[in-house]
Structures are given as structure tokens and as C-alpha cells.
Protein backbone atom coordinates (compact mmCIF):
# COMPACT_ATOMS: atom_id res chain seq x y z
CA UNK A 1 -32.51 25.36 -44.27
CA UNK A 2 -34.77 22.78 -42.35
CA UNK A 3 -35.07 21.09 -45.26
CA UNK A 4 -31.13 20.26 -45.24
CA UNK A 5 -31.63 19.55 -41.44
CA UNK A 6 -34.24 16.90 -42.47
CA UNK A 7 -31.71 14.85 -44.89
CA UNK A 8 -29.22 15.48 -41.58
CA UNK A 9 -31.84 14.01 -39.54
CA UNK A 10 -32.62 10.74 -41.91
CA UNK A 11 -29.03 9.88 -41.93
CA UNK A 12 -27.85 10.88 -38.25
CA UNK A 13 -30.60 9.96 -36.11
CA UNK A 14 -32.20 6.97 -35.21
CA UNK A 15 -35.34 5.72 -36.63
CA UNK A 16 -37.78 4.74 -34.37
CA UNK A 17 -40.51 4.14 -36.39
CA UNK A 18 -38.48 0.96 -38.04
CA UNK A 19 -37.46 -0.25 -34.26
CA UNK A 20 -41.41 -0.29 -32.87
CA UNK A 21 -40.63 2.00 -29.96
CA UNK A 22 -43.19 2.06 -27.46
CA UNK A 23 -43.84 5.93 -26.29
CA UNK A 24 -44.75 5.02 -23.12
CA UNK A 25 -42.03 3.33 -22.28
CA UNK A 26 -39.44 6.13 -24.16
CA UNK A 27 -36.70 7.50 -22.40
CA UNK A 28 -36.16 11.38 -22.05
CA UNK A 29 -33.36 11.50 -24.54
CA UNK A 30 -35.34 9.03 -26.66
CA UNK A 31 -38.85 12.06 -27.02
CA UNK A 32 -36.44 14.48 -27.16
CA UNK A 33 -34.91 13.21 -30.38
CA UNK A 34 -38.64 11.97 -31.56
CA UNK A 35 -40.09 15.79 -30.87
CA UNK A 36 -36.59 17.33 -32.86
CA UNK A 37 -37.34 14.68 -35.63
CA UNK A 38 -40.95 16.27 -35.97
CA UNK A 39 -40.49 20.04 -35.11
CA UNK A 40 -37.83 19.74 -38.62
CA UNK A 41 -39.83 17.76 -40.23
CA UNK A 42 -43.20 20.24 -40.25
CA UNK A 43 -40.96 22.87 -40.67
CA UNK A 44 -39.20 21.44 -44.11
CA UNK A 45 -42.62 20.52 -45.39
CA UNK A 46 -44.74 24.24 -44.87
């Protein structure tokens, strides 16, 4: 299941990683995709 959610992810979501987004200076919406992106992502891969 997450790792369906992770190909949903790749092609729905925003990559931040390619646009040099500065944590710091993130806005709420912007972690909140960033920690969904990761909690998928370690789940799909263990």
C-alpha cells in the first residue's frame, strides 16, 4: 500500500528537493507536505 502512495506522491506532489527550498524559511503547508513525503517514503522502503 505505501508503496502505491509513494508513486502517488512522485507524481502529485511537489518536489522540493529540485526547487532548493530552504527549511528555514518553509511554510507550514510546505513541512507538512515534506514530513508526508518522508513518513511514505520510510514506510514503502522497510
Amino acid at each position: 500500500m505505501y508503496k502505491l502512495l509513494a508513486k502517488l506522491n512522485h507524481w502529485l506532489l511537489p518536489n522540493y528537493t529540485k526547487e532548493q527550498l530552504d527549511l528555514a524559511k518553509a511554510t507550514k503547508v510546505q513541512k507538512a507536505i515534506i514530513a508526508w513525503k518522508y513518513f511514505v517514503t520510510t514506510r514503502a522502503l522497510g
